[in-house]
Protein backbone atom coordinates (compact mmCIF):
# COMPACT_ATOMS: atom_id res chain seq x y z
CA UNK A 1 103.17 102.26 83.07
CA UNK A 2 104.19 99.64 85.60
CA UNK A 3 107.85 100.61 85.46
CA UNK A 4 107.37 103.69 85.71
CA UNK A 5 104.22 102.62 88.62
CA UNK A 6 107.70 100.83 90.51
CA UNK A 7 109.78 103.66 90.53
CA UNK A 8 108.27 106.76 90.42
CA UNK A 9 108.64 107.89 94.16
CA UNK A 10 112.29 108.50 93.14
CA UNK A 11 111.02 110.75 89.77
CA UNK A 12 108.61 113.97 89.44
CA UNK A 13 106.81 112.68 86.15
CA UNK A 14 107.21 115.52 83.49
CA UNK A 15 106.38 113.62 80.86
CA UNK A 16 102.26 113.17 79.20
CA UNK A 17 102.89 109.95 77.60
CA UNK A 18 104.55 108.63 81.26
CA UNK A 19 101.69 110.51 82.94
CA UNK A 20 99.64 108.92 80.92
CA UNK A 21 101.18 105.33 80.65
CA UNK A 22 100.94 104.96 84.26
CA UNK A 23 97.73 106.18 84.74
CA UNK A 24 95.64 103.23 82.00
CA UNK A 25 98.52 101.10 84.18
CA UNK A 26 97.03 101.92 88.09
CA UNK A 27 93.13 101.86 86.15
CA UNK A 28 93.64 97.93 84.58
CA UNK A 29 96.57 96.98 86.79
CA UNK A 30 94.40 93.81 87.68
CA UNK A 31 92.92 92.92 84.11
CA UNK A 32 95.62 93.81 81.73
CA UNK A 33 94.80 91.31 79.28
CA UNK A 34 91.26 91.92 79.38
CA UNK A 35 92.23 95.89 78.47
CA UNK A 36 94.77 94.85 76.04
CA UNK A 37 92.30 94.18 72.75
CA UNK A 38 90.83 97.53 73.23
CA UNK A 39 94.10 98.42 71.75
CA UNK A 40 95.22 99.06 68.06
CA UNK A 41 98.65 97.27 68.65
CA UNK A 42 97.44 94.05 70.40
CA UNK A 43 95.17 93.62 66.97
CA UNK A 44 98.23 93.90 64.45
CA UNK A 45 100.33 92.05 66.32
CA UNK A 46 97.70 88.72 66.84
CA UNK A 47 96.20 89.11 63.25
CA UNK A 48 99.34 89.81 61.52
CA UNK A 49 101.95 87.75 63.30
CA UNK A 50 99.71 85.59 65.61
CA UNK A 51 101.58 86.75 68.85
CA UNK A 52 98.72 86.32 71.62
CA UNK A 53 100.94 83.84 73.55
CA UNK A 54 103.92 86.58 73.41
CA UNK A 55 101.05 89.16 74.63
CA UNK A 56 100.06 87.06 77.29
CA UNK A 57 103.51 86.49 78.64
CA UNK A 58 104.40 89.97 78.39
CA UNK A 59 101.08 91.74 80.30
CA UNK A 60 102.13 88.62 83.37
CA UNK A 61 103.93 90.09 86.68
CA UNK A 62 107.04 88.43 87.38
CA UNK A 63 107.87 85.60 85.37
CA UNK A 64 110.86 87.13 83.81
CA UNK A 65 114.37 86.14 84.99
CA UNK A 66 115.69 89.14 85.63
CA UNK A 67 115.08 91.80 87.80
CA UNK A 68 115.26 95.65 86.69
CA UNK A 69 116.12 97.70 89.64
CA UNK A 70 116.79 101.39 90.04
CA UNK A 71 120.48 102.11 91.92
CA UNK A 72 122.49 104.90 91.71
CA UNK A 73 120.54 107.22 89.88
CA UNK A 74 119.80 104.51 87.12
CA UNK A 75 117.98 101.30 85.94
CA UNK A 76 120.25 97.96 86.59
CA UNK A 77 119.64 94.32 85.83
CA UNK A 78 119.96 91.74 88.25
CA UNK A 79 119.66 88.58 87.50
């Protein structure tokens, strides 16, 4: 959802599940770790393989190293 959030004023979403994606994105943009234990994944992967800390890095804006951005008709990193 917030890929698709970044770069969908280039696209015409055809897609339900990228309709949908970004929609529950744009609702809990500001809380998503608050929404995430609503969700059957989030529950397998902290009971099963403890991975909150993983979860918690992965729902945080911009702390990755590299940069995805759309050029040329397509997604490129840049790091």
């Amino acid at each position: 959802g917030a890929v698709i959030n970044q770069v969908r004023e280039h696209f015409t979403i055809h897609c339900d599940s990228s309709l949908m994606a970004v929609t529950l994105y744009e609702k809990h943009a500001t809380n998503l770790l608050e929404f995430a234990p609503q969700l059957t994944h989030y529950h397998r992967l902290v009971k099963r393989f403890g991975l909150i800390k993983d979860i918690e890095f992965c729902l945080t804006p911009d702390v990755a190293n590299v940069l995805p951005l759309y050029q040329d008709g397509k997604l490129v990193i840049k790091k």
